[in-house]
Protein backbone atom coordinates (compact mmCIF):
# COMPACT_ATOMS: atom_id res chain seq x y z
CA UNK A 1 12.32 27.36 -17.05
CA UNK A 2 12.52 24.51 -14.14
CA UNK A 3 9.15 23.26 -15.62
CA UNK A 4 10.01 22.91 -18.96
CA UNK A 5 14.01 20.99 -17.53
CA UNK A 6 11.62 18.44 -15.18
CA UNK A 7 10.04 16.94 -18.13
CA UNK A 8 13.12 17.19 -20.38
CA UNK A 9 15.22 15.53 -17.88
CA UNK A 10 12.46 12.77 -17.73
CA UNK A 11 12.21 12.42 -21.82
CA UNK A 12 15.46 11.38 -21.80
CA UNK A 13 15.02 8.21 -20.29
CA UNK A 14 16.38 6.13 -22.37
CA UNK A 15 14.34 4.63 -25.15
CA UNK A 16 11.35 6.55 -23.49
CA UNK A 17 10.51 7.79 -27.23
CA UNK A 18 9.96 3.89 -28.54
CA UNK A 19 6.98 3.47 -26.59
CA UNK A 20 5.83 6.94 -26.17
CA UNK A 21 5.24 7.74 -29.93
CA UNK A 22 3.14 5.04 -30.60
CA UNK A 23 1.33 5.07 -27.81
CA UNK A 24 0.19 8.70 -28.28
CA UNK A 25 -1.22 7.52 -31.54
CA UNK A 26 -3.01 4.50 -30.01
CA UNK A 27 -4.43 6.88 -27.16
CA UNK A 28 -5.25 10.07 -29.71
CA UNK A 29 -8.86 8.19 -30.51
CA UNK A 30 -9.34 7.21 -26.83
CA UNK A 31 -11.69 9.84 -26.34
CA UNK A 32 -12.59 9.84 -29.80
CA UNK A 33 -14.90 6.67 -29.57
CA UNK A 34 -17.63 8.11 -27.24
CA UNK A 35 -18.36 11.41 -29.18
CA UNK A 36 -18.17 9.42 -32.21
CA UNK A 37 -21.09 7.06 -31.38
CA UNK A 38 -23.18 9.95 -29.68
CA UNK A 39 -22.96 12.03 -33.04
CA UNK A 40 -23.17 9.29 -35.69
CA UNK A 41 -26.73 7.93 -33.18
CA UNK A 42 -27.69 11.24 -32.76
CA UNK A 43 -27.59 11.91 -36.22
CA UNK A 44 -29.63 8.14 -37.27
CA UNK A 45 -32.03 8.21 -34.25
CA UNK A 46 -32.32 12.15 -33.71
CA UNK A 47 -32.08 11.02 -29.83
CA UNK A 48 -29.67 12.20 -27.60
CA UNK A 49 -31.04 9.67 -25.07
CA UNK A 50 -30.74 6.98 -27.46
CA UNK A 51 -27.00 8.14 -28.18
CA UNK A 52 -26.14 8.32 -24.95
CA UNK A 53 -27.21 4.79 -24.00
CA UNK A 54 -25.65 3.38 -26.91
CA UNK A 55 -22.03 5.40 -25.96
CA UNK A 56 -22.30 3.94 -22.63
CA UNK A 57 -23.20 0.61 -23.73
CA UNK A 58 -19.28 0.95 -24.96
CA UNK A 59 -17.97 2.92 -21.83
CA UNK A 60 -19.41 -0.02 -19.21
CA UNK A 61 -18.05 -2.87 -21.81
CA UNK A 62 -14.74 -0.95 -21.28
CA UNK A 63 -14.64 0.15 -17.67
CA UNK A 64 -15.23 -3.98 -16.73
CA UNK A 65 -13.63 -5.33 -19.33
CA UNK A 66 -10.37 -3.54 -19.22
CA UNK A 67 -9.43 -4.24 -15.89
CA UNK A 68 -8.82 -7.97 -16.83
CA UNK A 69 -7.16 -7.03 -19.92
CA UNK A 70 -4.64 -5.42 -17.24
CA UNK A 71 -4.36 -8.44 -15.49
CA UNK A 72 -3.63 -10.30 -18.32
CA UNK A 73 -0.86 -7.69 -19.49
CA UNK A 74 0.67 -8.57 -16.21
CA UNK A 75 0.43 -12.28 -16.26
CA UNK A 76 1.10 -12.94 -20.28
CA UNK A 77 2.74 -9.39 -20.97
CA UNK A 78 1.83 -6.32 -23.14
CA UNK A 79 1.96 -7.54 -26.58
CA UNK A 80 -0.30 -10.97 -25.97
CA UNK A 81 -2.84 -8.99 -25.29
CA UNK A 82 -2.75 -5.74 -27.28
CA UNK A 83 -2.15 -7.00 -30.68
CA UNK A 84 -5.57 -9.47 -31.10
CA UNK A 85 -7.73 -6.58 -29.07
CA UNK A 86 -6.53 -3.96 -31.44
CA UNK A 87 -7.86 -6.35 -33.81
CA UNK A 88 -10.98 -7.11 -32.81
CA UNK A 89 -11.93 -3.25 -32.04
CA UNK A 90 -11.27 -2.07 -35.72
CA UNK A 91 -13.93 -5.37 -36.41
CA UNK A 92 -16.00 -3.41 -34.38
CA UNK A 93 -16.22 -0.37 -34.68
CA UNK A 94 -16.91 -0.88 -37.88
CA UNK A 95 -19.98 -2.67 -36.80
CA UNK A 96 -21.02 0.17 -35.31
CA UNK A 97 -20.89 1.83 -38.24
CA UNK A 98 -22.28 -0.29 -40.61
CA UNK A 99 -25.43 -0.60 -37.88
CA UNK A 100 -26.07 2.87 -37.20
CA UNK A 101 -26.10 4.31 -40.68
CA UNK A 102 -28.63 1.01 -41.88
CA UNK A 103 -31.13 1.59 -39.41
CA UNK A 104 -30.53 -2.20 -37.08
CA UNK A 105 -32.27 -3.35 -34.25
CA UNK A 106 -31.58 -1.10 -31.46
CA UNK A 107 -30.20 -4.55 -29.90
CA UNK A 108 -27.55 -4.79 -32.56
CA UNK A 109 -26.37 -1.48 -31.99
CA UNK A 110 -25.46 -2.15 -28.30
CA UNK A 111 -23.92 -4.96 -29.12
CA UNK A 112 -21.36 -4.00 -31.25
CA UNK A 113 -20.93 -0.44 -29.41
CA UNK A 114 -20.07 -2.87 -26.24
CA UNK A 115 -17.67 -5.37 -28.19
CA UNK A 116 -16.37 -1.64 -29.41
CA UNK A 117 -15.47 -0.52 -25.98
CA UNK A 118 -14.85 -3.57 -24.46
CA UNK A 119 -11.67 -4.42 -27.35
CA UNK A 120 -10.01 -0.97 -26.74
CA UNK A 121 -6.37 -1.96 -26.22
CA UNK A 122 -5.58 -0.35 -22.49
CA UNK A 123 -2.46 1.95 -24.05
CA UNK A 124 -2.43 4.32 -21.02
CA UNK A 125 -2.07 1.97 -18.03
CA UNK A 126 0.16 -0.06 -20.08
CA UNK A 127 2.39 3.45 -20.77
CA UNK A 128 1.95 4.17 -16.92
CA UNK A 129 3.12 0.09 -16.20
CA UNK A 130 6.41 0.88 -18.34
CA UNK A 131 7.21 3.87 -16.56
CA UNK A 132 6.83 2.89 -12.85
CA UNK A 133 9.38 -0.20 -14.25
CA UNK A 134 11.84 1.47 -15.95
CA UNK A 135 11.76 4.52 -12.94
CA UNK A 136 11.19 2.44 -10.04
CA UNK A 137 12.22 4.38 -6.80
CA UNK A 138 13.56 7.47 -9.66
CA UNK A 139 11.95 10.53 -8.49
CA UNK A 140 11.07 11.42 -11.65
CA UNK A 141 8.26 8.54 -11.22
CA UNK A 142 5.75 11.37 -10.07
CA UNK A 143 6.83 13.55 -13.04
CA UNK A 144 6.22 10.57 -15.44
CA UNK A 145 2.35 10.03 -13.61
CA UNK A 146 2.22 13.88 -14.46
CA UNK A 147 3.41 13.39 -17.89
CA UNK A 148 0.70 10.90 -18.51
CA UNK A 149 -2.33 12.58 -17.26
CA UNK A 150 -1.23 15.95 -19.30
CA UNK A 151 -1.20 13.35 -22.88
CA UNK A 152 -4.40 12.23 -21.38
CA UNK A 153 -5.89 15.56 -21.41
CA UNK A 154 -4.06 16.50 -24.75
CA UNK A 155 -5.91 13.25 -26.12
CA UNK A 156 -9.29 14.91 -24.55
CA UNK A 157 -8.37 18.08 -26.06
CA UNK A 158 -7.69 16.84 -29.65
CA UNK A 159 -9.99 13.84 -30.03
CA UNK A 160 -13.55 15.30 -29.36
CA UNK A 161 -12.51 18.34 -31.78
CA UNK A 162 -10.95 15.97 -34.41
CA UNK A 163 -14.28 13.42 -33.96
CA UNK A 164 -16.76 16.43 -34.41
CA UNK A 165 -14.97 18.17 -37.22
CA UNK A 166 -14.83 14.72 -38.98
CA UNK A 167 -18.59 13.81 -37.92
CA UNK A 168 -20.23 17.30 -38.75
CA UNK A 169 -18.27 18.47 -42.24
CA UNK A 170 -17.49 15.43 -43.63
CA UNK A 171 -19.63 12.39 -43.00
CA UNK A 172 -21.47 11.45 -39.65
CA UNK A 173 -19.22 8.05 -39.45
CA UNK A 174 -15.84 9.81 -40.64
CA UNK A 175 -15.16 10.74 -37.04
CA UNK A 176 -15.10 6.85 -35.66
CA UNK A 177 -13.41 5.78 -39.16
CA UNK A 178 -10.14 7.46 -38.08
CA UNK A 179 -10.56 6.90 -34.19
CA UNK A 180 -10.37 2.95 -35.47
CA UNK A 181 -8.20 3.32 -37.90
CA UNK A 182 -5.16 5.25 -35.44
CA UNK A 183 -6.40 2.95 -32.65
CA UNK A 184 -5.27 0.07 -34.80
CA UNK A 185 -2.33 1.37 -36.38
CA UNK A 186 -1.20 2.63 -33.08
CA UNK A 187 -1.52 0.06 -30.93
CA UNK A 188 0.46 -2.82 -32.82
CA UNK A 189 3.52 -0.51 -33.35
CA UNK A 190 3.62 0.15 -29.35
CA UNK A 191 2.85 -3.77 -28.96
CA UNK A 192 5.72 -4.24 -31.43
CA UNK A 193 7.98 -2.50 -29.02
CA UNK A 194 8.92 -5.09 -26.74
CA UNK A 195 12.16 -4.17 -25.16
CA UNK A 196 10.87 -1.37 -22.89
CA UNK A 197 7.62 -3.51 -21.76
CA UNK A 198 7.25 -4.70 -17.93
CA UNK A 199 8.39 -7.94 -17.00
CA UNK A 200 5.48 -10.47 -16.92
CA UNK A 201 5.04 -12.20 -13.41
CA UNK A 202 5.30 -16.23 -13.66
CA UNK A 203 4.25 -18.07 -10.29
CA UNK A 204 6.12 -20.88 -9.17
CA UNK A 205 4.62 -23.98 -7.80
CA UNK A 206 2.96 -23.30 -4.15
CA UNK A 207 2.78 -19.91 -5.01
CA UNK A 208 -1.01 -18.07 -3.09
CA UNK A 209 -3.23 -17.54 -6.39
CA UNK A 210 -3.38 -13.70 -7.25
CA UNK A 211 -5.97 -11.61 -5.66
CA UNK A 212 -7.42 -8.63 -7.66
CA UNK A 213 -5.96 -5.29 -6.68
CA UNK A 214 -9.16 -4.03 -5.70
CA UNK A 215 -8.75 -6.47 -2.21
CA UNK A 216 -6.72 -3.01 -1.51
CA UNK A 217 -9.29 -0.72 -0.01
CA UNK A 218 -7.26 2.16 -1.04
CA UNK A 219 -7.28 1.54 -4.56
CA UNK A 220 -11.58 0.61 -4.42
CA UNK A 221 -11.63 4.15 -2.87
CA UNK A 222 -10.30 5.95 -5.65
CA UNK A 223 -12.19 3.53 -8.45
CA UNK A 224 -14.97 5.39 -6.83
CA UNK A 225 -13.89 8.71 -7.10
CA UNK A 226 -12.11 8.32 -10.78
CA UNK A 227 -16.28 6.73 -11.65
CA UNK A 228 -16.86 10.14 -10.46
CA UNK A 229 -14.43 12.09 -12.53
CA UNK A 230 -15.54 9.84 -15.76
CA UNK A 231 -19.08 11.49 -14.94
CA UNK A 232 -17.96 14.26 -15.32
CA UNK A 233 -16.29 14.17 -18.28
CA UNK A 234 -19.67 11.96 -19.87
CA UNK A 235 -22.19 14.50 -18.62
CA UNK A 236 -19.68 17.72 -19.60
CA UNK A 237 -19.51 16.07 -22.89
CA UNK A 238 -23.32 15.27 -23.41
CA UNK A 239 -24.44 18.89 -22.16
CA UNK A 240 -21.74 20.52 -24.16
CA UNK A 241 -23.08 19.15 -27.19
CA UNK A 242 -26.55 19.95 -26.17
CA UNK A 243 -25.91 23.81 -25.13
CA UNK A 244 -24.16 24.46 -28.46
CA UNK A 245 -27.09 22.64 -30.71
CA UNK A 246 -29.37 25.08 -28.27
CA UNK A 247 -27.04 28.04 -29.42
CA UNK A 248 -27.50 27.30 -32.58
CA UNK A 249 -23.80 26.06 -33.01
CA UNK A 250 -23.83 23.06 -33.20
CA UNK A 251 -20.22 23.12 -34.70
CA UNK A 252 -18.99 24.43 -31.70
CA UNK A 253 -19.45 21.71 -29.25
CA UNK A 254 -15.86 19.72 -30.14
CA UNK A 255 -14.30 23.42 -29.33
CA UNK A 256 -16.05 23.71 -26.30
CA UNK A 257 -15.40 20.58 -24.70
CA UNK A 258 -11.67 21.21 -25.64
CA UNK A 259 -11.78 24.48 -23.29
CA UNK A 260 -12.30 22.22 -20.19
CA UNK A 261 -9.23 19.81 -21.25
CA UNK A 262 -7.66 22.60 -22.24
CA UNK A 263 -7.80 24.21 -18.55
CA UNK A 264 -6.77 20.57 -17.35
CA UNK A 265 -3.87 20.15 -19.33
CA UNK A 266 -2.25 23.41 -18.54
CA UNK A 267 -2.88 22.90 -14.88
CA UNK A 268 -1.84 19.65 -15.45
CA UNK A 269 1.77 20.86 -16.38
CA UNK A 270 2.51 22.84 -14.00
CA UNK A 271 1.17 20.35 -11.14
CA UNK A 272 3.46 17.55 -12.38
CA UNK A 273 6.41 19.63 -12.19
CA UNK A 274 6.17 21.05 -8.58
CA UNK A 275 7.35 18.74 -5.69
CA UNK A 276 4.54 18.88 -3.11
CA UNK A 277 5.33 18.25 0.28
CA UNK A 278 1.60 17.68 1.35
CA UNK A 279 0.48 14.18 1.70
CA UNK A 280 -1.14 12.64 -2.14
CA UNK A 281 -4.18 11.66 0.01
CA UNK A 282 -5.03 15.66 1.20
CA UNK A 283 -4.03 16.50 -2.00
CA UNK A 284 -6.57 14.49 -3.46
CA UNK A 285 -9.42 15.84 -0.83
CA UNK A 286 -7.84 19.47 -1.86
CA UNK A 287 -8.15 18.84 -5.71
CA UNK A 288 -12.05 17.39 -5.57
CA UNK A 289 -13.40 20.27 -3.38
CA UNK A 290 -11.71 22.39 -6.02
CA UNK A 291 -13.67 20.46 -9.22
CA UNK A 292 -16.95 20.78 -6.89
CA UNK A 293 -16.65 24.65 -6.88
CA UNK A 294 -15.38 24.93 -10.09
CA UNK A 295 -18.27 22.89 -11.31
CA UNK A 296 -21.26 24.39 -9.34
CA UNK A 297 -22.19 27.52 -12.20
CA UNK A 298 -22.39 25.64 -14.90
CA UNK A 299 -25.78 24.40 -14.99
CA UNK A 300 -26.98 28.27 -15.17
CA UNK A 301 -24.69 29.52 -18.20
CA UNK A 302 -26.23 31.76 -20.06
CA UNK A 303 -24.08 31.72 -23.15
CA UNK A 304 -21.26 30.75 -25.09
CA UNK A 305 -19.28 33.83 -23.94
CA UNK A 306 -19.84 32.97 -20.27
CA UNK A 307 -19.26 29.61 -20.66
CA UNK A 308 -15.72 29.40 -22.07
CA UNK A 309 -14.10 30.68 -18.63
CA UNK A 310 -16.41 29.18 -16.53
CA UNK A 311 -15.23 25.69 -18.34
CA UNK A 312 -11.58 26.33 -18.33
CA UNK A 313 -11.34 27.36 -14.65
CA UNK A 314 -13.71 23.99 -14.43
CA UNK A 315 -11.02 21.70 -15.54
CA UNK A 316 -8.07 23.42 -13.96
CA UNK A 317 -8.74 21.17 -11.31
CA UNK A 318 -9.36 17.87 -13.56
CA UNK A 319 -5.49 16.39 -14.10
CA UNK A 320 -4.16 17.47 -10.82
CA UNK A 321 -6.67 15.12 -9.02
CA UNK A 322 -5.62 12.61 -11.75
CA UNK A 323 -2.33 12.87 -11.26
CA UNK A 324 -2.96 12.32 -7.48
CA UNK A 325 -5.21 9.59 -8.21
CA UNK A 326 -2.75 7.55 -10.24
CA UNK A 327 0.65 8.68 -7.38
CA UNK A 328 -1.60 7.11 -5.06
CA UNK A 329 -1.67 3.97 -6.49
CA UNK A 330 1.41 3.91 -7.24
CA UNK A 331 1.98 3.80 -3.53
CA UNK A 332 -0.56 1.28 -2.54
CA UNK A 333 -0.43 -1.33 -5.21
CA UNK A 334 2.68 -3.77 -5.96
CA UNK A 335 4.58 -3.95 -9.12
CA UNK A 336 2.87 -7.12 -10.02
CA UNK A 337 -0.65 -5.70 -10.09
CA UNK A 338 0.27 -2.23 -11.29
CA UNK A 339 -1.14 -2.79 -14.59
CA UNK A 340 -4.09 -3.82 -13.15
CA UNK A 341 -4.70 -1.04 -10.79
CA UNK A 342 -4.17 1.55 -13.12
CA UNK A 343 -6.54 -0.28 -15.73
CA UNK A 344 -8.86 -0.05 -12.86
CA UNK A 345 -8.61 3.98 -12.39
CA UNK A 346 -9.26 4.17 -16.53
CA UNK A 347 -12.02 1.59 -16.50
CA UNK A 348 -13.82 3.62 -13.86
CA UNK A 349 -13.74 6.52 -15.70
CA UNK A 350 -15.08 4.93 -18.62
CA UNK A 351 -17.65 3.48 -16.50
CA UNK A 352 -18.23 7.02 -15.12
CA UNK A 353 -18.61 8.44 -18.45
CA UNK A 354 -21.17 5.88 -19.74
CA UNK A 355 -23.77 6.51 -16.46
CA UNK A 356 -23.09 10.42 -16.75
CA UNK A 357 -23.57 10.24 -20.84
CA UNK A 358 -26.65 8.22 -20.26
CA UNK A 359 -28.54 10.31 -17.37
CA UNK A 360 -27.12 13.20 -18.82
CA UNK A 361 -28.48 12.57 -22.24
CA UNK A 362 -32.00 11.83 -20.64
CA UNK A 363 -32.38 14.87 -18.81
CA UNK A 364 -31.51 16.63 -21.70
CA UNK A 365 -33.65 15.07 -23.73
CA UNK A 366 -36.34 16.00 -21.29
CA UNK A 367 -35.01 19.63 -20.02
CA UNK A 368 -31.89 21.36 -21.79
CA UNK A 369 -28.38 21.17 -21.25
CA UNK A 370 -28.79 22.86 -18.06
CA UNK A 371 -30.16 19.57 -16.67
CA UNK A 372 -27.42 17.73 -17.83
CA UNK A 373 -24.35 20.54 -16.37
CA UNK A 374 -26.33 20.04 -12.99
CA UNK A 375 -25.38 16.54 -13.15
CA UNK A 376 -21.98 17.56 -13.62
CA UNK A 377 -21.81 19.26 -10.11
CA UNK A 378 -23.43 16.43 -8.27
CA UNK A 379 -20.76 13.95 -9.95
CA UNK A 380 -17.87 16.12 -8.63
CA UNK A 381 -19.58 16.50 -4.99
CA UNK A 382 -20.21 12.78 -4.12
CA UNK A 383 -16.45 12.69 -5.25
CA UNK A 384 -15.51 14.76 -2.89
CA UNK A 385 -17.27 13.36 -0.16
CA UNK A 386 -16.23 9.91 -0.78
CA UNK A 387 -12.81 11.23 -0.47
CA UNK A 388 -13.40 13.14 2.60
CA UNK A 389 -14.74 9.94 4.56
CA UNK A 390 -12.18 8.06 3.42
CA UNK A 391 -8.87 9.83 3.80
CA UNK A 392 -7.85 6.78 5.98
CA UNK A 393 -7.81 4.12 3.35
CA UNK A 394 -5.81 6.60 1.01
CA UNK A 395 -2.84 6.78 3.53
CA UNK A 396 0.23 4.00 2.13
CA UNK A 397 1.37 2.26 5.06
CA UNK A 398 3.67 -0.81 5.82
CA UNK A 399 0.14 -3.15 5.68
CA UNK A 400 -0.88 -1.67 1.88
CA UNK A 401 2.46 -3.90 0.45
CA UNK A 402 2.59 -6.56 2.86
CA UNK A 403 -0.87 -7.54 3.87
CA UNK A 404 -1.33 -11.11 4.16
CA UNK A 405 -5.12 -11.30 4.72
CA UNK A 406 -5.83 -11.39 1.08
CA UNK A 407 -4.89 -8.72 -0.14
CA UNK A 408 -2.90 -8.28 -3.96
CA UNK A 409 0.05 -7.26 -2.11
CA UNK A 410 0.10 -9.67 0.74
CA UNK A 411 0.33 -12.33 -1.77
CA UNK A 412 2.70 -10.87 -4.69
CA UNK A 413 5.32 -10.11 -1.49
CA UNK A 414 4.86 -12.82 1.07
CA UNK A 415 5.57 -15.25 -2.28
CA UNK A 416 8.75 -12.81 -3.10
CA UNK A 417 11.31 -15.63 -2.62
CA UNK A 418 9.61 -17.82 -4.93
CA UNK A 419 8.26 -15.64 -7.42
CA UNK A 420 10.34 -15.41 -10.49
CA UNK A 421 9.37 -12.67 -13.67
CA UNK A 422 10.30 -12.92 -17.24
CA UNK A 423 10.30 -10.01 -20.03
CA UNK A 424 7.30 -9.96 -22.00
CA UNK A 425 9.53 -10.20 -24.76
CA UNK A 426 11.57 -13.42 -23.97
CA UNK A 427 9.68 -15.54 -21.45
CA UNK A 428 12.35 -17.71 -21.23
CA UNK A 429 14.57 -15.22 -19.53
CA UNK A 430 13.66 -15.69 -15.95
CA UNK A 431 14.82 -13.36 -13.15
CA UNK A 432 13.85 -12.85 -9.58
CA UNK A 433 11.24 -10.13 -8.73
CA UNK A 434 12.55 -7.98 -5.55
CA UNK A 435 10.22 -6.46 -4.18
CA UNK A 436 10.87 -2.24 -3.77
CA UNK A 437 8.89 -0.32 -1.13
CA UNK A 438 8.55 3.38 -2.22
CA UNK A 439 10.32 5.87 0.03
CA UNK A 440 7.82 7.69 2.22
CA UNK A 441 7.66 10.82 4.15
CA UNK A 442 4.11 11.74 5.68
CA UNK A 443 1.83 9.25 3.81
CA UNK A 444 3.47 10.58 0.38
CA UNK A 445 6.25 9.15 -1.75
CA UNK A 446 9.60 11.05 -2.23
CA UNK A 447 10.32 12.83 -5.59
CA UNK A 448 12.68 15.58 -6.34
CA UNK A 449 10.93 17.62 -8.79
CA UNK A 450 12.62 21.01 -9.35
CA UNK A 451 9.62 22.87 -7.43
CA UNK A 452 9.31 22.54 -4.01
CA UNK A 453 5.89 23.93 -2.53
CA UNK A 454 4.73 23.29 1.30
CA UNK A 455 1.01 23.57 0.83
């Protein structure tokens, strides 16, 4: 099957497994930590408002905090920076624990739910950062962009069902126990692997300081749509829990939030493997007026039984405009600031997550999980009109790598002949950074998956 030979032929990059395994460890309890914290609150406070507020109080901590843990993974490399923020999350989310199930100030709570989110170690965009430099101009880059989103849904699949298994039949704190406990383990064997990580940037003297990627007004464009998909995900995950407490089972809500990842990750596959000849940036306007119609019934859902295929055609439109979202940057943003920019995408969505959770968990509180679905649509139609207005900023073009009004890219490429990079491992072995522009046909980057579709 050419689907199943596109991936295979992109797993055997070499020493793709050293990184890959660990990392899907570290990223398993990535969407373990919100679910955790609404059910172990929820369970102390009785509160879904109060549980959602505290779960975002993590998901904003993370959204603003990981961006500059990216920029720090591309200035001091990987490891620097993973191995003490591993650290210091175990530390806390064991705080939360130890706060929630003793009854603290509501104060203390937030505080250690934000040091919780704000100390997860940014595995994914550090994954995505190894592939685009071990495959630079490969065209399986898009396949490995494809790769990542479907482990990103797998993660989203797994992790809420693991977190409300552990939460609801063993002990209301088991579920964040083991979301700290792989999230530590996980992330110092991937910082451990060294060979395969990104080479770190080190300016020479005179070089322009570095500007954030988000001087790029492509990549600010889509850290407002990905805040959009991260609402969706928080409110789907908030109204989920809801509806199936309203069913009267409660047990059911991990399953049920697995049927929309589950729709995203098979979608997800087969997206990934097909070489589209439409632009990224329609693809992109395609995919979000897709999640706004797939979105649109939930809010009247009768039942359980109507509700499982009305959720998995819902997220058969959730990785493809990830994947989109992620090729796109790929094309806008240098290799210097990739790290960055991808950090960027995830910390919106965390950022998404934590307003959705929150409103979401208020309406609730005052309506039914009805309220909270119809938040749901309205997150997936103001992403869809923000990509509609600005299918202009989403196009790569000569200016997006060699802008020198400020911009991330201006700077990382009109410095190119003095700019020198070392390996995160050995920052004594310096080399000079060339700079690569991505082949482009129509506003889209070149790849030769085995599927060729004109859509």
């Amino acid at each position: 099957m050419r689907v199943i030979s596109t991936y295979s032929s992109l797993l055997r990059t070499p020493s793709a497994w050293r990184f890959l395994l660990p990392a899907l460890v570290a990223r398993l309890p990535y969407a373990m930590l919100g679910i955790g914290i609404v059910l172990l609150v929820k369970h102390t406070t009785g509160s879904y408002g109060t549980a959602g507020l505290v779960s975002a109080a993590a998901a904003v901590a993370l959204a603003f905090v990981g961006p500059q843990t990216g920029r720090l993974a591309d200035r001091f490399g990987q490891s620097a920076v993973v191995i003490p923020g591993a650290l210091l999350h175990g530390a806390a989310v064991s705080a939360v624990i130890v706060a929630a199930l003793h009854d603290a100030p509501l104060w203390l709570l937030f505080v250690t739910a934000a040091l919780s989110g704000a100390s997860v170690p940014q595995i994914g965009p550090m994954v995505r950062a190894r592939w685009a430099a071990r495959l630079e101009a490969s065209p399986l880059l898009p396949t490995a962009f494809a790769f990542e989103s479907v482990t990103d849904e797998f993660t989203f699949v797994v992790g809420p069902v693991v977190a409300t298994f552990l939460a609801t039949g063993v002990h209301p704190a088991a579920g964040l126990v083991v979301e700290a406990m792989l999230t530590v383990g996980g992330s110092l064997l991937f910082a451990l692997e060294r060979t395969t990580a990104p080479p770190r940037v080190i300016r020479a003297a005179g070089d322009a300081p570095r500007v954030s990627a988000l001087r790029i007004g492509g990549v600010r464009l889509l850290v407002g749509a990905f805040v959009c998909i991260g609402a969706i995900f928080g409110t789907v995950q908030v109204s989920v829990t809801a509806f199936a407490e309203e069913a009267g089972k409660p047990g059911l809500a991990g399953a049920l939030y697995a049927v929309f990842a589950g729709g995203s990750l098979i979608a997800g596959a087969v997206y990934g493997a097909v070489a589209w000849r439409r632009a990224a940036h329609r693809r992109l306007l395609v995919t979000f007026a897709l999640l706004a119609l797939g979105t649109a019934p939930l809010w009247v859902v009768p039942n359980v039984g109507i509700l499982i295929p009305v959720a998995l055609l819902c997220g058969l439109a959730i990785a493809p405009t990830l994947i989109t979202g992620f090729t796109l940057v790929d094309t806008l943003v240098p290799a210097a600031a990739k790290t960055e920019a991808f950090t960027w995408l995830t910390g919106a969505i965390g950022l998404g997550l934590a307003l959705g959770s929150t409103f979401s968990g208020t309406l609730t509180d005052a309506y039914d999980s009805g309220a909270g679905f119809a938040l749901t649509f309205a997150a997936a139609g103001i992403g869809f009109v923000a990509v509609t207005i600005g299918q202009r900023l989403l196009k790569p073009s000569v200016r997006s790598f060699a802008d020198t009004s400020g911009s991330a890219a201006g700077h990382t490429f009109a410095n190119a002949s003095t700019t020198t990079s070392a390996p995160a491992s050995e920052a004594t072995d310096v080399t000079p950074v060339t700079p690569v522009a991505a082949a482009v046909v129509d506003g889209t980057p070149l790849h030769a998956a085995p599927l060729a579709l004109d859509r």
